[in-house]
C-alpha atoms as a PDB file:
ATOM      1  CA  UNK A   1       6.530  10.065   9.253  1.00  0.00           C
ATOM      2  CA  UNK A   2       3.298   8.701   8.241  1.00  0.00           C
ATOM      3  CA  UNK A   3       0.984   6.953  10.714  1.00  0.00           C
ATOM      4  CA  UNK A   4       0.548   3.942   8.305  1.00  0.00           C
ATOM      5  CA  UNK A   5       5.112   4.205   8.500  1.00  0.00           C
ATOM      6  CA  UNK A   6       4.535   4.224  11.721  1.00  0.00           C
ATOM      7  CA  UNK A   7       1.650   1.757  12.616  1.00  0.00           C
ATOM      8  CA  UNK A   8       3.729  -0.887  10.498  1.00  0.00           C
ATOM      9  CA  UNK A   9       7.079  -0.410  12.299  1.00  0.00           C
ATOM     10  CA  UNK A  10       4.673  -0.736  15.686  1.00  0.00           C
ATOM     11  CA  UNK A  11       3.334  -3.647  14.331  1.00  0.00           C
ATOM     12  CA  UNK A  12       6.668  -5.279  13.630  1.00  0.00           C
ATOM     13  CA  UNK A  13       8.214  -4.935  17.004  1.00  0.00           C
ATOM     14  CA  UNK A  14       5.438  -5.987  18.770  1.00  0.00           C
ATOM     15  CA  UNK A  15       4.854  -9.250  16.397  1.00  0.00           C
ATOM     16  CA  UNK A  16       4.613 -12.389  17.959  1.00  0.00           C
ATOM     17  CA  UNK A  17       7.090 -14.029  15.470  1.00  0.00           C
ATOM     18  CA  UNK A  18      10.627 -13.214  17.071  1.00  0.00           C
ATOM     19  CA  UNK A  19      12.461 -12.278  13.187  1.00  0.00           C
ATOM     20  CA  UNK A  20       9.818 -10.041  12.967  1.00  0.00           C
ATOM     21  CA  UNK A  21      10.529  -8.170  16.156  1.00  0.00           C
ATOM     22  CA  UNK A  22      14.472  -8.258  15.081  1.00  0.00           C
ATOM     23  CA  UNK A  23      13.522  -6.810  11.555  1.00  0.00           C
ATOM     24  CA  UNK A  24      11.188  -4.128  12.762  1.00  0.00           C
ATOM     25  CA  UNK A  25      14.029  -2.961  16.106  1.00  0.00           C
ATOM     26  CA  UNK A  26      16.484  -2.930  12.503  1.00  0.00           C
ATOM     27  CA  UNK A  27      13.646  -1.088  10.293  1.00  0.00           C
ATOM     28  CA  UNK A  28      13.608   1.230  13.147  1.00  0.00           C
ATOM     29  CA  UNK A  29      16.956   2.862  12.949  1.00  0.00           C
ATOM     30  CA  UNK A  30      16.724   3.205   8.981  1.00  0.00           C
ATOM     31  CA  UNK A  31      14.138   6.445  10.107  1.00  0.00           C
ATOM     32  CA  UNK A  32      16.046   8.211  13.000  1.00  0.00           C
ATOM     33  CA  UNK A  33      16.412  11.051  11.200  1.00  0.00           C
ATOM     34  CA  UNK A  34      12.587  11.338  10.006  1.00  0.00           C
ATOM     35  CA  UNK A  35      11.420  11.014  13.530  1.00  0.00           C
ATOM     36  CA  UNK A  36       9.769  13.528  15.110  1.00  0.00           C
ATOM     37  CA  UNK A  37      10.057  14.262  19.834  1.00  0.00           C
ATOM     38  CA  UNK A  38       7.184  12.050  20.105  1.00  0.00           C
ATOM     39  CA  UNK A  39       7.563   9.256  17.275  1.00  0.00           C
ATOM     40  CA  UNK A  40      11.438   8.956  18.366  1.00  0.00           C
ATOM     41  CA  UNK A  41      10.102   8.682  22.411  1.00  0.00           C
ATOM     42  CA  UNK A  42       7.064   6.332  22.002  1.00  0.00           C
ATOM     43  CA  UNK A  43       9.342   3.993  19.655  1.00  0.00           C
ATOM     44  CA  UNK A  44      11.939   4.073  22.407  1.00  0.00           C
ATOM     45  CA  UNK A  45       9.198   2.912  25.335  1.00  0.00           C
ATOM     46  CA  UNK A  46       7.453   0.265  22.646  1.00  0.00           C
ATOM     47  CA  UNK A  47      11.663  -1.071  22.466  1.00  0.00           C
ATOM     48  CA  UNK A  48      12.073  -1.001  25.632  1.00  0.00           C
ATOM     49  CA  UNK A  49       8.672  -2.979  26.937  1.00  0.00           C
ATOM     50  CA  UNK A  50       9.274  -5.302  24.132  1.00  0.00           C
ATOM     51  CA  UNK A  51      13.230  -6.060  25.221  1.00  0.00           C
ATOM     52  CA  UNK A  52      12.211  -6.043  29.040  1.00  0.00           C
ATOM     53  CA  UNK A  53      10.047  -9.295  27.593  1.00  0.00           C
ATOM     54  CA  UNK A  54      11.885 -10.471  24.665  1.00  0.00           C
ATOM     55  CA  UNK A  55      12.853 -14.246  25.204  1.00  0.00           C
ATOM     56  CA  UNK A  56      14.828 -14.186  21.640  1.00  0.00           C
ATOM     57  CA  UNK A  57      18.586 -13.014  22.164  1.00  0.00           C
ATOM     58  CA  UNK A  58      19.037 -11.690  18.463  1.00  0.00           C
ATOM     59  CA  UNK A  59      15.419  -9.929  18.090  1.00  0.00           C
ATOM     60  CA  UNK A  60      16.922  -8.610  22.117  1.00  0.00           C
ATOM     61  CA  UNK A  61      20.013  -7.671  20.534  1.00  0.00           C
ATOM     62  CA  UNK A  62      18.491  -5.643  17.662  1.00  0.00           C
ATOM     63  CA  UNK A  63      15.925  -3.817  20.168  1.00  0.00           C
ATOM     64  CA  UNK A  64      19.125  -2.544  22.624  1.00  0.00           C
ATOM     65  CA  UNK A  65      20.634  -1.341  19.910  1.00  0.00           C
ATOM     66  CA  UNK A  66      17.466   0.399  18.672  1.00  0.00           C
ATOM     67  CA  UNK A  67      17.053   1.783  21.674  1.00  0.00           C
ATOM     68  CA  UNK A  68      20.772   3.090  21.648  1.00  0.00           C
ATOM     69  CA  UNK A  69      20.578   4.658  18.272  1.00  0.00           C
ATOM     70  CA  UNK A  70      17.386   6.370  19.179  1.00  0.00           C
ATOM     71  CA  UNK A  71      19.187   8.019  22.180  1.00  0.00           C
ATOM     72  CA  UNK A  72      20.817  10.001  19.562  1.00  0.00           C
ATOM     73  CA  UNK A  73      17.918  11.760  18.066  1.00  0.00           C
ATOM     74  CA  UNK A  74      17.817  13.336  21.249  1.00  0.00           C
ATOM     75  CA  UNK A  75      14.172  13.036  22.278  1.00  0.00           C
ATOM     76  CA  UNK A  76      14.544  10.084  24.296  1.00  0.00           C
ATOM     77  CA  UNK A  77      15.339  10.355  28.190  1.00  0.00           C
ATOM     78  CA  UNK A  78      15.370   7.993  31.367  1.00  0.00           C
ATOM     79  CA  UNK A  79      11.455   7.865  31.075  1.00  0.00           C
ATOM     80  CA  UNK A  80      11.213   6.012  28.294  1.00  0.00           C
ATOM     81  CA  UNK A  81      13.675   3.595  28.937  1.00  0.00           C
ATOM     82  CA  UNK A  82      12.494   2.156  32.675  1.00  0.00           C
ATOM     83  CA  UNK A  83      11.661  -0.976  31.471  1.00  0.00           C
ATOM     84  CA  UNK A  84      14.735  -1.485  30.485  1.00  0.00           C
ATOM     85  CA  UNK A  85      15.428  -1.626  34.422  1.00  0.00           C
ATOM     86  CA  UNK A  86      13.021  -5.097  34.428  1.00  0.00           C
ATOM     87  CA  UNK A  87      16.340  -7.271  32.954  1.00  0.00           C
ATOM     88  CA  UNK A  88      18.194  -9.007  34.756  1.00  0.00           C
ATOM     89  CA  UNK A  89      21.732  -8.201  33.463  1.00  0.00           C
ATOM     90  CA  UNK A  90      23.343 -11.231  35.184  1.00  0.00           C
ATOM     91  CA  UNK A  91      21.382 -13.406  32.783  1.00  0.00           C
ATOM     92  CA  UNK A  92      22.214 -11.779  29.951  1.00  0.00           C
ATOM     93  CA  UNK A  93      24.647 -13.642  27.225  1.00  0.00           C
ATOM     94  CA  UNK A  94      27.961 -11.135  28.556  1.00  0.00           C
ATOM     95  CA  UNK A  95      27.787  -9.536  24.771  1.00  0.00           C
ATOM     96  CA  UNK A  96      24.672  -8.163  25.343  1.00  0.00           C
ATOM     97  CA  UNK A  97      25.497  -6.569  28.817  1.00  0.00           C
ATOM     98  CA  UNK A  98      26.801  -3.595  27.673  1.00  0.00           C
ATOM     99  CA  UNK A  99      24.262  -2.692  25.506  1.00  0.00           C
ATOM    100  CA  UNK A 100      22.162  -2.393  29.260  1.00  0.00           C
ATOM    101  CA  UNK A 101      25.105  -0.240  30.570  1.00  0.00           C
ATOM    102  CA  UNK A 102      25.435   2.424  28.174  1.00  0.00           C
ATOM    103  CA  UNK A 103      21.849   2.687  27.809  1.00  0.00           C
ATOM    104  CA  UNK A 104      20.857   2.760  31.644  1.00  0.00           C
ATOM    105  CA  UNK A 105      24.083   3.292  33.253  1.00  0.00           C
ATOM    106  CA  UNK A 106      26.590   1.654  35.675  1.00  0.00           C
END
């Protein structure tokens, strides 16, 4: 991928407007396969920060399940996901819940 790809899709999920994070967490799994170890991991950590923080459920929604497609490339582990660990599940919408649980666990 090229860094200006890549800068843009950064810029996206870290934009202040909340449809902008949603539509860069979507953009995001469009590339999975064009990802290389360390694009696919430092996506995953930017996703992660930005749905430990995100006060928008659907731009949430569409970083979880970001981070859950990136788990596939297989270059994303436990490390880049401990943000993740800031959420409190128990105020989560109960849809979103699982999204937590397959991606962190029990």
């Amino acid at each position: 991928m090229r860094a200006e790809s890549l800068m843009r899709l950064i810029r996206l999920i870290t934009h202040t407007d909340p449809r902008l994070r949603e539509k860069g967490a979507d953009e995001a799994t469009d590339w999975l396969s064009a990802y290389s170890a360390e694009e696919a991991a430092t996506l995953a950590t930017i996703l992660s920060i930005a749905a430990a923080r995100e006060s928008d459920l659907e731009a949430l929604e569409s970083e979880l399940h970001a981070v859950l497609e990136l788990e596939t490339t297989g270059h994303v582990g436990s490390a880049h996901l401990g943000y993740l660990a800031e959420i409190d599940r128990s105020t989560l919408p109960i849809p979103l819940r699982p999204y937590i649980t397959d991606i962190l666990g029990g």
